[in-house]
Each structure stands twice: as C-alpha cells, then as structure tokens.
Protein backbone atom coordinates (compact mmCIF):
# COMPACT_ATOMS: atom_id res chain seq x y z
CA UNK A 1 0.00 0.00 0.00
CA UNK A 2 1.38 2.86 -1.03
CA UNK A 3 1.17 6.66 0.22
CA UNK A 4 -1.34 7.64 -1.97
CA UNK A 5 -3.48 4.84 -1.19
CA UNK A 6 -3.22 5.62 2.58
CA UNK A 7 -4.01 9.18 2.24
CA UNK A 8 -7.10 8.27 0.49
CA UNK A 9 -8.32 5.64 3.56
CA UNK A 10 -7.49 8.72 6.15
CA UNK A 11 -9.30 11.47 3.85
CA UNK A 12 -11.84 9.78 1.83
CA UNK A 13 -13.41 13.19 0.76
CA UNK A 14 -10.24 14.92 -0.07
CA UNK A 15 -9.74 15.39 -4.10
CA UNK A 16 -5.81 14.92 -5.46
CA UNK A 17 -4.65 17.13 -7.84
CA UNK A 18 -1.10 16.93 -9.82
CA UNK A 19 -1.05 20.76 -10.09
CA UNK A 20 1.90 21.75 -7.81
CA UNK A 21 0.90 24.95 -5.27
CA UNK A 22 2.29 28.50 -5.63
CA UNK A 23 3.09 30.15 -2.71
CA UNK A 24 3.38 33.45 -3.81
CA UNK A 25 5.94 35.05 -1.49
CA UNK A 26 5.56 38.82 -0.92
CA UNK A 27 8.47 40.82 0.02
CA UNK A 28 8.58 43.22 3.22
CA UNK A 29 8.98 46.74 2.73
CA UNK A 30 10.91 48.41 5.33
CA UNK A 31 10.34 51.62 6.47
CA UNK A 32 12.27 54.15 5.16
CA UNK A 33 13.04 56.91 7.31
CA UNK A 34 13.87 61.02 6.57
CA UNK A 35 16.93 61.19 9.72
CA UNK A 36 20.47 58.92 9.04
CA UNK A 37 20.27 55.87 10.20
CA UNK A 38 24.39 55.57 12.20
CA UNK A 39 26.41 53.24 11.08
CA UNK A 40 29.54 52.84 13.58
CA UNK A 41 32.60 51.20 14.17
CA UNK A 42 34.20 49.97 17.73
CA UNK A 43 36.03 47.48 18.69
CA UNK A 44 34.76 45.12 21.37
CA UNK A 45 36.68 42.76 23.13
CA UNK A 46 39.73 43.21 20.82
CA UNK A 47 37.69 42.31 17.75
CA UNK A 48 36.37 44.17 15.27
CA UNK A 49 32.50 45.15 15.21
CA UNK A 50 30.28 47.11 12.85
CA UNK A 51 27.28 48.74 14.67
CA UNK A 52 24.19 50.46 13.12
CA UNK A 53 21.69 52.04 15.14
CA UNK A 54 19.02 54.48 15.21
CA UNK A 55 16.46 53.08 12.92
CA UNK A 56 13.14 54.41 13.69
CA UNK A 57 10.63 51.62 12.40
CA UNK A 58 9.45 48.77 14.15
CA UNK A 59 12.16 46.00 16.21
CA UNK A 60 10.79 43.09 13.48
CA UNK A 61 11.46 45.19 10.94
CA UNK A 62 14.98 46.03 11.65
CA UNK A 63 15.59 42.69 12.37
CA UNK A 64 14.60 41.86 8.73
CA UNK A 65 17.09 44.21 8.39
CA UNK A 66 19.75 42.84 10.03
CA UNK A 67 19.28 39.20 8.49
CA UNK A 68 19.55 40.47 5.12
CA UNK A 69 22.66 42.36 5.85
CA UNK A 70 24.13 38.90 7.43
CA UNK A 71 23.13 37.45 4.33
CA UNK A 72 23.95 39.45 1.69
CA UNK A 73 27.66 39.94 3.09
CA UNK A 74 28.14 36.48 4.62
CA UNK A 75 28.95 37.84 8.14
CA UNK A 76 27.77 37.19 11.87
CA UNK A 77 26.46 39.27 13.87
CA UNK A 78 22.98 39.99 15.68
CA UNK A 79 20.22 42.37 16.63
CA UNK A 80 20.52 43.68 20.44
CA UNK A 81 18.99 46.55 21.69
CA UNK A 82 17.79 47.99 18.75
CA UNK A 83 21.16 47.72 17.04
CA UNK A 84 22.36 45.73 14.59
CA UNK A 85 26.39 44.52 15.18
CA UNK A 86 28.01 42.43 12.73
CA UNK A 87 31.35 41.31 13.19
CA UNK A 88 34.26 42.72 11.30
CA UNK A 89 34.43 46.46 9.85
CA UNK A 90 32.37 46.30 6.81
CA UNK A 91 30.94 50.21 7.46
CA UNK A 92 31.53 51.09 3.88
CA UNK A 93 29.93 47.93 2.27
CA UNK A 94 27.18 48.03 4.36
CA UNK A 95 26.74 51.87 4.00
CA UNK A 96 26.67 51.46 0.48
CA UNK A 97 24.00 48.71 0.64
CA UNK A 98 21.87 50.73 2.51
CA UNK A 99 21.69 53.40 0.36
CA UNK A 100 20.65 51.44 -2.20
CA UNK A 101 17.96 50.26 -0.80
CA UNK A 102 16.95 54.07 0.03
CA UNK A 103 18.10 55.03 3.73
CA UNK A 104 20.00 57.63 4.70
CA UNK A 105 23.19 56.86 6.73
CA UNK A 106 25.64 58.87 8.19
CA UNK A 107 29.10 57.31 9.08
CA UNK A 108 30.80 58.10 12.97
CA UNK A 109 34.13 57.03 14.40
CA UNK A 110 37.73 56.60 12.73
C-alpha cells in the first residue's frame, strides 16, 4: 500500500490534484526613514565590530534588516537593543547597501 493509497483511507473526501501549489511570497517593505540611520565602528573585546543604530521603524522590521545584511555579506552578527552589530568592519559595504535600498546613513568614528 502505497502513500497515496493511505491518504485516500485517512481522507476519503479529499480530491488529489497533480497541479503543484504557488506560494506566492511577498516581500517586506521596510520603512524608510527622513533622519540617518548611524552606522559605527568599535572594537569590542579586541575584535572588530560594525554597529548600526538608530532606525526608527518597528524591532521586526529592523531585524529583517539585520538578516539580510548577514546574508547578503556572509557575516555574523545579531540584533541587540535595537542595534544591529556584525562582526568585522564592513561600514563602507554596508553603507553602500543601505543606500541602495533608500536610507539615509551617516558614518561616525575613525
């Protein structure tokens, strides 16, 4: 007895189909605000950290944020305090990425 034929036994009323299902993913927009969002860096603990801060939209959305920045440059990092700190000084990458995407950010520190 196959799958198919068990399925049936369990959900007698339930039509099969052999379309497959789109899930039609929507993207999130973020909200884009009219002050600089700070983009920083420090070192912490003798390493090298990138911090940005002062977004003004909601904590999930800045955590979206904050994944797609991990992603898109392949770092670590996480979302504390409503700031996002990725390891490693990548200020001007990530400063560029976010103007793309239409923020405004001002840089601070050496």
């Amino acid at each position: 007895m196959n799958l198919e034929d068990q399925l049936k036994k369990l959900f007698p009323d339930h039509e099969f189909s052999n379309e497959p299902e789109t899930v039609e993913e929507k993207e999130h927009e973020l909200f884009v605000q009219k002050e600089p969002m700070i983009c920083k860096y420090e070192k912490r603990k003798g390493k090298a950290t990138t911090i940005i801060s002062g977004y003004e939209g909601e904590d999930e959305d800045f955590k979206l944020l904050a994944k797609e920045i991990k992603n898109k440059f392949a770092v670590g990092g996480s979302f504390k305090e409503g700031e996002i700190i990725i390891q490693g000084d990548y200020r001007d990458k990530i400063m560029k990425y976010l103007q793309e995407k239409g923020f405004k950010t001002k840089r601070v520190g050496g």
